[in-house]
PDB file of N, CA and C in Angstrom:
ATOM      1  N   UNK A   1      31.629  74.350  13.788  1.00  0.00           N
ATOM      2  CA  UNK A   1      30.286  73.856  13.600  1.00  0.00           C
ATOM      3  C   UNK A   1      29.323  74.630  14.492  1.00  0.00           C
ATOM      4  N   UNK A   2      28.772  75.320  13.689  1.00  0.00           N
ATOM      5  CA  UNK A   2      27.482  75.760  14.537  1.00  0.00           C
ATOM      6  C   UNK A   2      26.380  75.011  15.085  1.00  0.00           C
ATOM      7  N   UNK A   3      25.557  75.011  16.139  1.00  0.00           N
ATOM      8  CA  UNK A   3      24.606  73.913  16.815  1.00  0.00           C
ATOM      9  C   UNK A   3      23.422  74.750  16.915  1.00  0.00           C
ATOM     10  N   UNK A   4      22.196  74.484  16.114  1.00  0.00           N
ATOM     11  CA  UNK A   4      20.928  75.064  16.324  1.00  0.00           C
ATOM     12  C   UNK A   4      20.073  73.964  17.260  1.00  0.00           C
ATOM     13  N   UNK A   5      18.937  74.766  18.097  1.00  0.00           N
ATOM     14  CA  UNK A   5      18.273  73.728  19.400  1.00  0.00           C
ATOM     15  C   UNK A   5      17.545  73.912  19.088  1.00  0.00           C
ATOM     16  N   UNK A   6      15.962  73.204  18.600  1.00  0.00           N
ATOM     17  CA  UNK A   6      14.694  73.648  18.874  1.00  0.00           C
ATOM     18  C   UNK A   6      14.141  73.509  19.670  1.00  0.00           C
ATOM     19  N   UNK A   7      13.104  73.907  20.006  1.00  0.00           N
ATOM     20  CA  UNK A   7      12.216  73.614  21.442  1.00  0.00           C
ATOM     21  C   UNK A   7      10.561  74.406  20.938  1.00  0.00           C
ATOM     22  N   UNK A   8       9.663  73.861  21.989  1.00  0.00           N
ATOM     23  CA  UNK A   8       8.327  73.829  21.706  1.00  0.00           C
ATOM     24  C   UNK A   8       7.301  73.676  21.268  1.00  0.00           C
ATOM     25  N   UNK A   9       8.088  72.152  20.870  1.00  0.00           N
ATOM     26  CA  UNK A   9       7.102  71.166  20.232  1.00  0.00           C
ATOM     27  C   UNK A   9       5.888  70.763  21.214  1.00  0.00           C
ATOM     28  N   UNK A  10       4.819  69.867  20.120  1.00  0.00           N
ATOM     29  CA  UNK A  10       4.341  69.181  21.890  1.00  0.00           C
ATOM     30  C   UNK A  10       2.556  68.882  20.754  1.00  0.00           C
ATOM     31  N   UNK A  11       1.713  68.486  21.403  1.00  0.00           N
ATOM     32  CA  UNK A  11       0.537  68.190  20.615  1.00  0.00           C
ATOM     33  C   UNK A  11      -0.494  68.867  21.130  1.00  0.00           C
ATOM     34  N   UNK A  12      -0.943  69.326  20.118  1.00  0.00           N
ATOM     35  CA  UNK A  12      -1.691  70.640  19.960  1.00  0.00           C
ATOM     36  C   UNK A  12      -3.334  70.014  18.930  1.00  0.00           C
ATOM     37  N   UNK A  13      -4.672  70.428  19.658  1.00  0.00           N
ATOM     38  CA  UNK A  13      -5.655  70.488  18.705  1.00  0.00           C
ATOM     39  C   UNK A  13      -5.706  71.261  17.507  1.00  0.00           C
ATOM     40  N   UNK A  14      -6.810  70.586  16.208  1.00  0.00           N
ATOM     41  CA  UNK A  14      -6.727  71.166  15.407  1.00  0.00           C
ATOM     42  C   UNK A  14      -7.194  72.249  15.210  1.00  0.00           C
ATOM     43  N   UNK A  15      -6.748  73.486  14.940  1.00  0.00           N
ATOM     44  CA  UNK A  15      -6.768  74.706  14.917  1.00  0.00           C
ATOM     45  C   UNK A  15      -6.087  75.753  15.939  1.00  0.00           C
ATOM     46  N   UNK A  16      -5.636  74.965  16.295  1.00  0.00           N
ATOM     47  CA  UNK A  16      -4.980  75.368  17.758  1.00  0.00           C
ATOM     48  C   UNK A  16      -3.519  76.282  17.079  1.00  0.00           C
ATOM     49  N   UNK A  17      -2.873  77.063  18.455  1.00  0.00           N
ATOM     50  CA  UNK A  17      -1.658  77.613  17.527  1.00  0.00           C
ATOM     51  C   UNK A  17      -0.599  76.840  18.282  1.00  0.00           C
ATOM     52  N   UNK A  18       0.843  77.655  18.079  1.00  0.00           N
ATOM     53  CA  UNK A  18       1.955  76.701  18.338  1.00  0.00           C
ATOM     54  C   UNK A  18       2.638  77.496  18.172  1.00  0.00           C
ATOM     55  N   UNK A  19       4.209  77.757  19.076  1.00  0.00           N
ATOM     56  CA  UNK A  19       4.942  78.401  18.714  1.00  0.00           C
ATOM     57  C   UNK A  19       6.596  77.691  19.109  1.00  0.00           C
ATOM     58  N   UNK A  20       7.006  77.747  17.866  1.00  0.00           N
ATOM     59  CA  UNK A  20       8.581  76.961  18.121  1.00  0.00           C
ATOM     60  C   UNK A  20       9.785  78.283  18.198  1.00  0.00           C
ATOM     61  N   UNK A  21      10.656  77.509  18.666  1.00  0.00           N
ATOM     62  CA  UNK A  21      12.015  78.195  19.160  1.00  0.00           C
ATOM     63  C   UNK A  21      13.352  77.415  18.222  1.00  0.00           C
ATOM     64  N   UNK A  22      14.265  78.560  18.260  1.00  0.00           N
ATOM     65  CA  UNK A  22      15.144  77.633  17.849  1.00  0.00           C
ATOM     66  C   UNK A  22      16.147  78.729  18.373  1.00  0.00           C
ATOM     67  N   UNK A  23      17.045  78.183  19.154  1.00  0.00           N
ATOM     68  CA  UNK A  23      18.221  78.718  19.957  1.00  0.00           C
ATOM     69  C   UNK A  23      19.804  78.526  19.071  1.00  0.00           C
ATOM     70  N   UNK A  24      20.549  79.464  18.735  1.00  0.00           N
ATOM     71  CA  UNK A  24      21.504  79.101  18.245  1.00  0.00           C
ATOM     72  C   UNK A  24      23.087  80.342  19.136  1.00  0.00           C
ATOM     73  N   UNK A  25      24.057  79.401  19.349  1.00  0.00           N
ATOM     74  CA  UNK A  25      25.543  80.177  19.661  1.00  0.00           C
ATOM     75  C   UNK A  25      26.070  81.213  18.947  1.00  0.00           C
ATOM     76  N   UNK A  26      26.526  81.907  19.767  1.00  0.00           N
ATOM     77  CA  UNK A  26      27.544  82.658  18.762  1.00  0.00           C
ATOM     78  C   UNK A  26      26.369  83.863  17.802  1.00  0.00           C
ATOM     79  N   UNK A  27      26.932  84.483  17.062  1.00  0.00           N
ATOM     80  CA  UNK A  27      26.986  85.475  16.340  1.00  0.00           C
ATOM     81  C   UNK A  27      25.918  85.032  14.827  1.00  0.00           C
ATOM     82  N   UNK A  28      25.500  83.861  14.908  1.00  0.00           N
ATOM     83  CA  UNK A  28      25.412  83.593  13.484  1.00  0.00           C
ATOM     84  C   UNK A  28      24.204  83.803  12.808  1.00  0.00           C
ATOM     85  N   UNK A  29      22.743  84.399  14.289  1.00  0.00           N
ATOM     86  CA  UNK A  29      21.632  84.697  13.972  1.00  0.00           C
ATOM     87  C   UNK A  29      21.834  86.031  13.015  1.00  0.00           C
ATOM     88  N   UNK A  30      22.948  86.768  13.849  1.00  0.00           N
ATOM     89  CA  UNK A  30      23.117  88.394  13.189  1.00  0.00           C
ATOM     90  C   UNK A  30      23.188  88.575  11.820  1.00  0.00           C
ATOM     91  N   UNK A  31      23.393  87.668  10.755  1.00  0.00           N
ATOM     92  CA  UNK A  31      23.807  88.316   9.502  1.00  0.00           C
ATOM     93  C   UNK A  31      23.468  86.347   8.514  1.00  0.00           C
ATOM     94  N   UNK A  32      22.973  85.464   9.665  1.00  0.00           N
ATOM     95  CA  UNK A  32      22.388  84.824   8.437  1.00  0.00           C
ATOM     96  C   UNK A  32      20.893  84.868   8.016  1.00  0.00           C
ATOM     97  N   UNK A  33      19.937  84.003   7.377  1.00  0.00           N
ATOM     98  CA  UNK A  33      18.983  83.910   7.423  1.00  0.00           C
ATOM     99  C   UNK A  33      18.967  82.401   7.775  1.00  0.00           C
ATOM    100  N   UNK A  34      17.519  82.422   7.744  1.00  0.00           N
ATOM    101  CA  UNK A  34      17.019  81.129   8.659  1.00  0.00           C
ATOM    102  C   UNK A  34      15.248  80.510   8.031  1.00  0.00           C
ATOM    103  N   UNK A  35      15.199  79.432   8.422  1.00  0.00           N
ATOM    104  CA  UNK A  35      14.092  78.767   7.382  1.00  0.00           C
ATOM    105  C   UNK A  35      13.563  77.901   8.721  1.00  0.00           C
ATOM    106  N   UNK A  36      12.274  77.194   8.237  1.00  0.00           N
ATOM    107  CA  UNK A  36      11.737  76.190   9.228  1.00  0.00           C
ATOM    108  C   UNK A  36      11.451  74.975   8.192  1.00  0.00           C
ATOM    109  N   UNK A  37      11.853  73.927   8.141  1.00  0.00           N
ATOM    110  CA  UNK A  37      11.810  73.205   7.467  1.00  0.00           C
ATOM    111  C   UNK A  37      10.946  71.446   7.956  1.00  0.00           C
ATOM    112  N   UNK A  38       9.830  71.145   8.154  1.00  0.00           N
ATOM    113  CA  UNK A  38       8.995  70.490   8.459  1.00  0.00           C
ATOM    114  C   UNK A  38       9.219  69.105   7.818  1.00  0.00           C
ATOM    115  N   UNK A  39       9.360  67.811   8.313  1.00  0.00           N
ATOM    116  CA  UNK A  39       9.688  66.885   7.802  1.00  0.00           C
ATOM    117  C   UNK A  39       8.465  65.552   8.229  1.00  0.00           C
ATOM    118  N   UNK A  40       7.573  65.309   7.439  1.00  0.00           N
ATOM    119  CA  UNK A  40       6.077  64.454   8.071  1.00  0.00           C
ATOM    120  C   UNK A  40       6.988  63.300   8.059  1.00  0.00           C
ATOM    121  N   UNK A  41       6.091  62.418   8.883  1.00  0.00           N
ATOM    122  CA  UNK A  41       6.398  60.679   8.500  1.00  0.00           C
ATOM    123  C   UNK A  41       6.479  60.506   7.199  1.00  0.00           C
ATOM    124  N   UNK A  42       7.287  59.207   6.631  1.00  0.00           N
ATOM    125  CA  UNK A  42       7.606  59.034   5.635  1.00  0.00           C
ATOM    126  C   UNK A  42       7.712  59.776   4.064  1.00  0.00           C
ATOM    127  N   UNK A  43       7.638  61.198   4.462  1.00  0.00           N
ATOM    128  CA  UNK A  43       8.004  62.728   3.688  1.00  0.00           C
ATOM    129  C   UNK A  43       9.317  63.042   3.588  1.00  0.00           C
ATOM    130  N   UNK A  44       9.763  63.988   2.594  1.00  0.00           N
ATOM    131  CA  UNK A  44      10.877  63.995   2.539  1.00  0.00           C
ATOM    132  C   UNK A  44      11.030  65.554   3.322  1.00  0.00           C
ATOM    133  N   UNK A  45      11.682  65.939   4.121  1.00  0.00           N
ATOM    134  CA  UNK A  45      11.727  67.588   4.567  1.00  0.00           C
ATOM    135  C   UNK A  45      11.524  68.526   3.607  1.00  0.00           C
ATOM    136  N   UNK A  46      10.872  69.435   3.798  1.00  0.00           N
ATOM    137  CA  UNK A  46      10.336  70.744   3.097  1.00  0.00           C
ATOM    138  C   UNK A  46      10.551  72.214   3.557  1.00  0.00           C
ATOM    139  N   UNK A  47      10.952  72.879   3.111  1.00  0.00           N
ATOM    140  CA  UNK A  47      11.126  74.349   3.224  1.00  0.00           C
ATOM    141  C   UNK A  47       9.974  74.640   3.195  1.00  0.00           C
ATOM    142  N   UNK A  48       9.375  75.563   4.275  1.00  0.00           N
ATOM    143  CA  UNK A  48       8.196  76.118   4.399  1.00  0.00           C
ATOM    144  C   UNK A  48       8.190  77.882   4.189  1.00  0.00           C
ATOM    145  N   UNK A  49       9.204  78.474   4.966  1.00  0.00           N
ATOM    146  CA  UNK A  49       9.212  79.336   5.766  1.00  0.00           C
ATOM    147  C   UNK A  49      10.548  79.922   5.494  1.00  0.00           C
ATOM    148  N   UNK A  50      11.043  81.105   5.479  1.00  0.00           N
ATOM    149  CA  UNK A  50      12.283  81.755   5.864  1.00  0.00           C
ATOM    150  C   UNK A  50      12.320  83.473   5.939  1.00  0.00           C
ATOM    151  N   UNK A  51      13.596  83.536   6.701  1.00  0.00           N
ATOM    152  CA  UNK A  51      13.538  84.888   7.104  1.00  0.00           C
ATOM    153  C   UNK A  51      14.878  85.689   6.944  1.00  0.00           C
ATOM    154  N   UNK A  52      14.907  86.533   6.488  1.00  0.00           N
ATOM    155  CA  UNK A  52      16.243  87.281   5.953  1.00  0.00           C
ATOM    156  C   UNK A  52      16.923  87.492   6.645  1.00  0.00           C
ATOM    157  N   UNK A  53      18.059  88.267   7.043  1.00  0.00           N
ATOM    158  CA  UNK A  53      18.949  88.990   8.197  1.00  0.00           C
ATOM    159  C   UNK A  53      18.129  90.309   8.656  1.00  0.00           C
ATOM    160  N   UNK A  54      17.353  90.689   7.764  1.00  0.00           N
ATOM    161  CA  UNK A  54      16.664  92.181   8.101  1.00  0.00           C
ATOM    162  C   UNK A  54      15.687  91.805   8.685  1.00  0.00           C
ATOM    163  N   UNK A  55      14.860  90.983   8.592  1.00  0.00           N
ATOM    164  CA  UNK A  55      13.602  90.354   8.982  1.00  0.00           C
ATOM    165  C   UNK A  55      12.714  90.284   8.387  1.00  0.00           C
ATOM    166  N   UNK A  56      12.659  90.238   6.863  1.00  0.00           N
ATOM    167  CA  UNK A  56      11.740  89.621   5.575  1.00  0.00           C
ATOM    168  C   UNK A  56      11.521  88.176   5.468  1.00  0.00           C
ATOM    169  N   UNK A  57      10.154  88.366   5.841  1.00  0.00           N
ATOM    170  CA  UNK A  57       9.576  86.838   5.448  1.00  0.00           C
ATOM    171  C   UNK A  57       8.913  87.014   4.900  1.00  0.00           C
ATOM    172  N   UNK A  58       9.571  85.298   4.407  1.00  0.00           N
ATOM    173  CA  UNK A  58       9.249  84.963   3.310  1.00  0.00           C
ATOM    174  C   UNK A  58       8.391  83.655   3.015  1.00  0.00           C
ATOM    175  N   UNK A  59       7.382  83.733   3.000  1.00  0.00           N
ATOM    176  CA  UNK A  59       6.671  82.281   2.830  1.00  0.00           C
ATOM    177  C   UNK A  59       6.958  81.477   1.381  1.00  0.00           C
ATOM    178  N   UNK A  60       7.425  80.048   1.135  1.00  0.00           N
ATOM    179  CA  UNK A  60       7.676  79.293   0.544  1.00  0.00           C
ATOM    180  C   UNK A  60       6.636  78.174  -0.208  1.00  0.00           C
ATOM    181  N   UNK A  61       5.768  77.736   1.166  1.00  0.00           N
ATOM    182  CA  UNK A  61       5.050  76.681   0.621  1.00  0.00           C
ATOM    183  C   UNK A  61       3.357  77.387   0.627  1.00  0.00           C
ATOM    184  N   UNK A  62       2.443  76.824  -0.001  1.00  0.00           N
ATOM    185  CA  UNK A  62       1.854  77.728   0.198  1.00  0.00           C
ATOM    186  C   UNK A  62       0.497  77.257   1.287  1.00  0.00           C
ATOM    187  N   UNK A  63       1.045  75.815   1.442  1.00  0.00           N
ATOM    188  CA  UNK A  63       0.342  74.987   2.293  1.00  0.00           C
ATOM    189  C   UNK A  63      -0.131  75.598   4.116  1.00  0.00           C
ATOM    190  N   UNK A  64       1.459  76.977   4.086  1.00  0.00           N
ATOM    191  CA  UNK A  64       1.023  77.463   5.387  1.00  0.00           C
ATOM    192  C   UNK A  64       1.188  79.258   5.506  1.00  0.00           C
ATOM    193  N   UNK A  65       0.809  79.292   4.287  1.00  0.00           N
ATOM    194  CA  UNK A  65       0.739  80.912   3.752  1.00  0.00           C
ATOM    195  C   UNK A  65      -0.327  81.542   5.290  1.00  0.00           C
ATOM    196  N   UNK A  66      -0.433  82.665   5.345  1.00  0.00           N
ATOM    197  CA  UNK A  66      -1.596  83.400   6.302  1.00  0.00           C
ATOM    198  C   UNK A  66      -1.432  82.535   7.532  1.00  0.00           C
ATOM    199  N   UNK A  67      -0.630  81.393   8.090  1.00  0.00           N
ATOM    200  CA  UNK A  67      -0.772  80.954   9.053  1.00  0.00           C
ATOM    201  C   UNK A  67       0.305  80.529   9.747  1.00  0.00           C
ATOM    202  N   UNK A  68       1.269  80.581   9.292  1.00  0.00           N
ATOM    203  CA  UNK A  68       2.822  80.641  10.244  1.00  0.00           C
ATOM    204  C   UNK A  68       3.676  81.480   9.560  1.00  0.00           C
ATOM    205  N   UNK A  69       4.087  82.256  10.631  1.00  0.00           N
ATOM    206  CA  UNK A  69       5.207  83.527  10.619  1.00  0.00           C
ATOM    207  C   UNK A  69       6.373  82.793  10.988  1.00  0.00           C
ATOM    208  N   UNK A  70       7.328  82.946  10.736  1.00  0.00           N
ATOM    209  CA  UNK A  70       8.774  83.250  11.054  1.00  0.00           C
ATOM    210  C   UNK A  70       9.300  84.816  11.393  1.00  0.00           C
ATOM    211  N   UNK A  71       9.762  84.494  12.668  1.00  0.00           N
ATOM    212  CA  UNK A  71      10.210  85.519  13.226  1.00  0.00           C
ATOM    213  C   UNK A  71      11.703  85.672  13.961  1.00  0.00           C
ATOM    214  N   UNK A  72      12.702  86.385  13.897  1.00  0.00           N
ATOM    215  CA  UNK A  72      13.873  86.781  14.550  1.00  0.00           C
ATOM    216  C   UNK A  72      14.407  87.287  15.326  1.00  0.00           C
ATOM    217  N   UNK A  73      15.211  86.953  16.904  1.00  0.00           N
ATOM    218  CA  UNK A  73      15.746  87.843  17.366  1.00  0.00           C
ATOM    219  C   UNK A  73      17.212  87.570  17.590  1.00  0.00           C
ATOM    220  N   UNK A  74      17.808  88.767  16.895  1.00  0.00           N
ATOM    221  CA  UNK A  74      19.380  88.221  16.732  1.00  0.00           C
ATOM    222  C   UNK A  74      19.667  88.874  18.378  1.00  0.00           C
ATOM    223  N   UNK A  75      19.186  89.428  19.066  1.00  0.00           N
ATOM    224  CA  UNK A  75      20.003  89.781  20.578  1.00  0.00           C
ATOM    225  C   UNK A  75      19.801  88.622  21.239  1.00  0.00           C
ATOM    226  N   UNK A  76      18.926  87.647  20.874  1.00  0.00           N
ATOM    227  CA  UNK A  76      18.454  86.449  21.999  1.00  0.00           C
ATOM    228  C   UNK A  76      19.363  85.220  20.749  1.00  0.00           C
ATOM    229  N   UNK A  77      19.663  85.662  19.879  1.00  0.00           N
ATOM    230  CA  UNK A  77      20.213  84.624  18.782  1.00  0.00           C
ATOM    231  C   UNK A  77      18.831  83.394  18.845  1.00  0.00           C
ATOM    232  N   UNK A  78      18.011  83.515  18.489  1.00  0.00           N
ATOM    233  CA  UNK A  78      16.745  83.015  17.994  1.00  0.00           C
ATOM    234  C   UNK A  78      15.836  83.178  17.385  1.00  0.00           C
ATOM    235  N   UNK A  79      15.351  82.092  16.636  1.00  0.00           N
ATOM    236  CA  UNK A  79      14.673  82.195  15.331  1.00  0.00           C
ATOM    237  C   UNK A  79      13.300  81.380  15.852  1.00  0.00           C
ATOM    238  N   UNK A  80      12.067  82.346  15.583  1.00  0.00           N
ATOM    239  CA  UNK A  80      10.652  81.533  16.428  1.00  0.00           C
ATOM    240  C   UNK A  80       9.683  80.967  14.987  1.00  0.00           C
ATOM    241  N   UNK A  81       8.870  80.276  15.373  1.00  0.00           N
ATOM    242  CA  UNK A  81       8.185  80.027  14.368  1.00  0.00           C
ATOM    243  C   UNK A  81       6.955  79.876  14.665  1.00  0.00           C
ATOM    244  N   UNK A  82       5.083  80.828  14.390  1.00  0.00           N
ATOM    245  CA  UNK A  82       4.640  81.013  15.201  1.00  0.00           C
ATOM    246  C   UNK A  82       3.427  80.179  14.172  1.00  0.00           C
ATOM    247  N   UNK A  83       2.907  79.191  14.359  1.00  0.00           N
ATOM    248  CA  UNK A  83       1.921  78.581  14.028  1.00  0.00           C
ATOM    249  C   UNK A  83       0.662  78.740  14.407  1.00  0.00           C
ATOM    250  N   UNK A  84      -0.580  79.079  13.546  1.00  0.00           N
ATOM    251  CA  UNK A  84      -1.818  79.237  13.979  1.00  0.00           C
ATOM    252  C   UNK A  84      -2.750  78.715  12.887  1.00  0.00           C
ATOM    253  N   UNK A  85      -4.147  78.174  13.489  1.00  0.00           N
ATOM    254  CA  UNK A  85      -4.395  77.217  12.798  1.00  0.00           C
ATOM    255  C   UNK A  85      -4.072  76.049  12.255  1.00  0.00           C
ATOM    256  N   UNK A  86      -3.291  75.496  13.465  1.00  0.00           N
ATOM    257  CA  UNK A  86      -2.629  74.074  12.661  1.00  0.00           C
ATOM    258  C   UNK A  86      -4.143  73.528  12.301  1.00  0.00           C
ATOM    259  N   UNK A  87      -3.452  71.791  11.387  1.00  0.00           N
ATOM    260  CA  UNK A  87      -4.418  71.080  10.414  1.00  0.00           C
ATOM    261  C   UNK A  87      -3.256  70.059  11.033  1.00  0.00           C
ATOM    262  N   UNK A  88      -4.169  68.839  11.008  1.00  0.00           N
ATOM    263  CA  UNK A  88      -3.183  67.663  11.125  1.00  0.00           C
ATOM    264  C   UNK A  88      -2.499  67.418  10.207  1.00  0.00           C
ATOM    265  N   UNK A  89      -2.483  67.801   9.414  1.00  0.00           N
ATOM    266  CA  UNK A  89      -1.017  67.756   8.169  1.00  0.00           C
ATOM    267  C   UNK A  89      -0.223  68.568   8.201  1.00  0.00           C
ATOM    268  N   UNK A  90      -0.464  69.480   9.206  1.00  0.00           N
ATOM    269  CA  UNK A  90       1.035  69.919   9.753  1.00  0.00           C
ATOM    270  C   UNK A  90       2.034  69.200  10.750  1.00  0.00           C
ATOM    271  N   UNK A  91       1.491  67.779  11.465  1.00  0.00           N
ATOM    272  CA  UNK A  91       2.152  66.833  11.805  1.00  0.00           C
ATOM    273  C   UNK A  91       3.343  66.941  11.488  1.00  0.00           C
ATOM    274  N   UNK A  92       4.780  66.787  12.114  1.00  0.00           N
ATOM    275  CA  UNK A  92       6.081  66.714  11.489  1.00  0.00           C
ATOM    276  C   UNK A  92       6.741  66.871  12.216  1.00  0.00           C
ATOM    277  N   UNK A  93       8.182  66.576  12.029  1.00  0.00           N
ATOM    278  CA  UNK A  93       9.293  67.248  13.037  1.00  0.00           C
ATOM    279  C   UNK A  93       9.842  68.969  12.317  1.00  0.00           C
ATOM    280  N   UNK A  94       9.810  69.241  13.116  1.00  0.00           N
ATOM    281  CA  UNK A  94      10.308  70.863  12.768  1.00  0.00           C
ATOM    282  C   UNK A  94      11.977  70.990  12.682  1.00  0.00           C
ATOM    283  N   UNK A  95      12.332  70.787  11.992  1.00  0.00           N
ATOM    284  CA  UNK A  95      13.701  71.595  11.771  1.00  0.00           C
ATOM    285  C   UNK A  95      14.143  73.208  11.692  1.00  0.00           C
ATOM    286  N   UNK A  96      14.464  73.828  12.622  1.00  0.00           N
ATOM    287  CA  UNK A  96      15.349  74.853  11.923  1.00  0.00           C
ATOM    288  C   UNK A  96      16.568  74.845  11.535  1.00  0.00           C
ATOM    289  N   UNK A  97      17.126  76.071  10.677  1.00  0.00           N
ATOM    290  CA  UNK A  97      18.020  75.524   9.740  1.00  0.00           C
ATOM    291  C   UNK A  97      18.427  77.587   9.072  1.00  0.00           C
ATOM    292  N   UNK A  98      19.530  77.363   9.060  1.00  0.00           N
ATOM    293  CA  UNK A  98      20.384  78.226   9.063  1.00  0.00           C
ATOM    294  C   UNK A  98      21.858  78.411   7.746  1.00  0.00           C
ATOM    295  N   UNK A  99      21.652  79.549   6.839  1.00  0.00           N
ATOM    296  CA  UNK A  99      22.868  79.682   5.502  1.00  0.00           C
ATOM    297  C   UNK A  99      23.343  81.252   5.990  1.00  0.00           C
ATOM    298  N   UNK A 100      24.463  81.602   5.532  1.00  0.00           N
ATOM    299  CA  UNK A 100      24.911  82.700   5.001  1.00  0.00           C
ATOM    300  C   UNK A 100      24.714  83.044   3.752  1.00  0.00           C
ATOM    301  N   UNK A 101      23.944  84.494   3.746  1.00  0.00           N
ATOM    302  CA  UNK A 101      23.393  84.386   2.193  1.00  0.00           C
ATOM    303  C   UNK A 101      22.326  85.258   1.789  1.00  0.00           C
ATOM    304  N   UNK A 102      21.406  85.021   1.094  1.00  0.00           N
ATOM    305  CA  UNK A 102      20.470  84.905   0.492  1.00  0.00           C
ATOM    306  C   UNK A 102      19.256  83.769   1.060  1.00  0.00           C
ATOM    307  N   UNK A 103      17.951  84.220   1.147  1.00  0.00           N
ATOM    308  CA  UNK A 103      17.087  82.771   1.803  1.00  0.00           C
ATOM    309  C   UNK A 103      17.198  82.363   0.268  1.00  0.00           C
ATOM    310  N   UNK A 104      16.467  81.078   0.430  1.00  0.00           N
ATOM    311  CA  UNK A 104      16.501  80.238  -0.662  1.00  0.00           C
ATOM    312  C   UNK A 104      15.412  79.390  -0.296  1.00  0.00           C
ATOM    313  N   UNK A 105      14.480  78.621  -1.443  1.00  0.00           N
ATOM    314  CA  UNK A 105      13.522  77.900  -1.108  1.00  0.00           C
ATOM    315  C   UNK A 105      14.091  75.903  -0.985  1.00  0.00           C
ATOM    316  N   UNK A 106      15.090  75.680  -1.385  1.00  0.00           N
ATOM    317  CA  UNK A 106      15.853  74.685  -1.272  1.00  0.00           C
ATOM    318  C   UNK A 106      16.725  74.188  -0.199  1.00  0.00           C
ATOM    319  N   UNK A 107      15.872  73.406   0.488  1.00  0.00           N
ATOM    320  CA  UNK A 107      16.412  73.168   2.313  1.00  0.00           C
ATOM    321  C   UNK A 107      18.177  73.147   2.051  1.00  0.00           C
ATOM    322  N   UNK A 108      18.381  72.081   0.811  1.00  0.00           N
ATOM    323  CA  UNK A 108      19.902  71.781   0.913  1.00  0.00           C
ATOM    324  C   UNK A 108      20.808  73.177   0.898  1.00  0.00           C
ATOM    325  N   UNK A 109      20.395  73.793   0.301  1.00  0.00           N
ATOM    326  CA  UNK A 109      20.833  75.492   0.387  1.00  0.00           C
ATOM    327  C   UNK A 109      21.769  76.096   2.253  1.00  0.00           C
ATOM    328  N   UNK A 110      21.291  75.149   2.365  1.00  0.00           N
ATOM    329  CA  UNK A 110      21.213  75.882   4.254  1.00  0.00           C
ATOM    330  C   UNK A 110      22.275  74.897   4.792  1.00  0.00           C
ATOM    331  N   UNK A 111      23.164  75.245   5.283  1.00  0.00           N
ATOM    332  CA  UNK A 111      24.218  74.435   6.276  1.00  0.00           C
ATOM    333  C   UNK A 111      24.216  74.194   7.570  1.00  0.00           C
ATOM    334  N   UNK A 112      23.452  75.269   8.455  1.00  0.00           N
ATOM    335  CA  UNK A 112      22.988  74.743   9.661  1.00  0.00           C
ATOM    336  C   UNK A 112      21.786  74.390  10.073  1.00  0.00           C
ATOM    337  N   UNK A 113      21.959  73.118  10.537  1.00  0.00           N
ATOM    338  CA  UNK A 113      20.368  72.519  11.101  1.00  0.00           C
ATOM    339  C   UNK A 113      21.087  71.930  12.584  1.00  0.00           C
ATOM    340  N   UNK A 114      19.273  72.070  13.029  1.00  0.00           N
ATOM    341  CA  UNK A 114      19.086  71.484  14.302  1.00  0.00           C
ATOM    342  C   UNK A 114      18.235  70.172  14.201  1.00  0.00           C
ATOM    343  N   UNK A 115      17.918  69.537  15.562  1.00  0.00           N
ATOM    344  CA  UNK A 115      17.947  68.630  16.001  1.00  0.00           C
ATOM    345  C   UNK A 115      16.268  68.086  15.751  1.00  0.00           C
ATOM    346  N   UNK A 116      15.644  69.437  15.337  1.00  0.00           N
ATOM    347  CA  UNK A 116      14.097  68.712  15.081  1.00  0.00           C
ATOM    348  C   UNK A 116      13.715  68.938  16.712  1.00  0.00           C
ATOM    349  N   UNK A 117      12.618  69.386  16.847  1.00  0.00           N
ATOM    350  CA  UNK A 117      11.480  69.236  17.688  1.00  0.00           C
ATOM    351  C   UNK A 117       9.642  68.738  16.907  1.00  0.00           C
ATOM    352  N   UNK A 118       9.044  67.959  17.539  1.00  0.00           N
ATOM    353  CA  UNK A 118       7.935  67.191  16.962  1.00  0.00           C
ATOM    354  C   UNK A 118       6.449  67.764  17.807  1.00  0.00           C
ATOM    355  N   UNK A 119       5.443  68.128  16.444  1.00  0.00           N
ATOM    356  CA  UNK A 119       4.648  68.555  16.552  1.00  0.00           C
ATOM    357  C   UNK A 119       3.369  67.956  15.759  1.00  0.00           C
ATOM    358  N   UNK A 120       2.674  67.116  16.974  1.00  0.00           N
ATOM    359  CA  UNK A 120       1.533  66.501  16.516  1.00  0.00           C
ATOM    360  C   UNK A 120       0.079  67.120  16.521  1.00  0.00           C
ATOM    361  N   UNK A 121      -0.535  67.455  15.510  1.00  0.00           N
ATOM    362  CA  UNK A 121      -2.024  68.337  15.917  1.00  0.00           C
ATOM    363  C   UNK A 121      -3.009  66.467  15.213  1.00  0.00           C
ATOM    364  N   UNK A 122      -3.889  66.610  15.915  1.00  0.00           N
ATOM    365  CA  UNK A 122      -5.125  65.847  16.420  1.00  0.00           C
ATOM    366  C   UNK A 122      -6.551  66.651  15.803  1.00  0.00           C
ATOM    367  N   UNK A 123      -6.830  66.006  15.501  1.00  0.00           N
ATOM    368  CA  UNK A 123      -8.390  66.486  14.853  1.00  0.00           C
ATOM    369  C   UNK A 123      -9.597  65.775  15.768  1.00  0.00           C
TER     370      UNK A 123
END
C-alpha cells in the first residue's frame, strides 16, 4: 500500500493563491501520474487537475482552467498543486491521488489517495 500526505492547506482570501503538497514513499511518483481531486461540503469529489509521468498537464474541470497548475517532482517524490485566484467555491478538501497508467478524468481511475488537506477561501 502506498501512503500519499498532503500538506498546505489553510484559509486563504479571495483571490489569494495557495499552494498544496503532496508527499508520497518509495518510487511511485517516477512513472505514475497524479491528479488533485477537490471534494466541497456535501459534493461528491471531483477530478480537477492531473499530471503525466513526463509532466503534461492536464486540466480537467474547467472551473479552474488558467488558475491551478499541477506540478511534479519525482526526486522529492511530490506532486504540488499551485492555486491562484482562488473563489470561495474552491472551498474543499484537497485530495491527491495517484494510478499507474494513463491520467484519466475519472477520480475512481486512481488507486492511490491521500488523506485530504482543507482549504477555505473567504470573500
Amino acid at each position: 500500500q502506498v501512503q500519499l500526505v498532503e500538506s498546505g492547506g489553510g484559509s486563504v482570501q479571495a483571490g489569494g493563491p495557495l499552494r498544496l503538497s503532496c508527499a508520497a514513499a518509495g518510487r511511485i511518483f517516477s512513472t505514475t501520474v497524479k491528479a488533485w481531486c477537490p471534494q466541497a461540503p456535501g459534493k461528491e469529489r471531483e477530478l480537477v487537475v492531473a499530471i503525466s509521468w513526463k509532466g503534461d498537464n492536464t486540466p480537467y474541470a474547467d472551473s479552474v482552467k488558467g488558475r491551478f497548475t499541477i506540478a511534479s517532482n519525482n526526486a522529492k517524490n511530490t506532486v504540488y498543486l499551485q492555486m491562484n485566484s482562488l473563489k470561495p467555491e474552491d472551498t474543499a478538501v484537497y485530495y491527491c491521488a495517484a494510478r499507474y497508467g494513463s491520467t484519466s478524468s475519472f477520480d475512481n481511475d486512481y488507486n492511490y489517495w491521500g488523506q485530504g488537506t482543507q482549504v477555505t477561501v473567504s470573500s
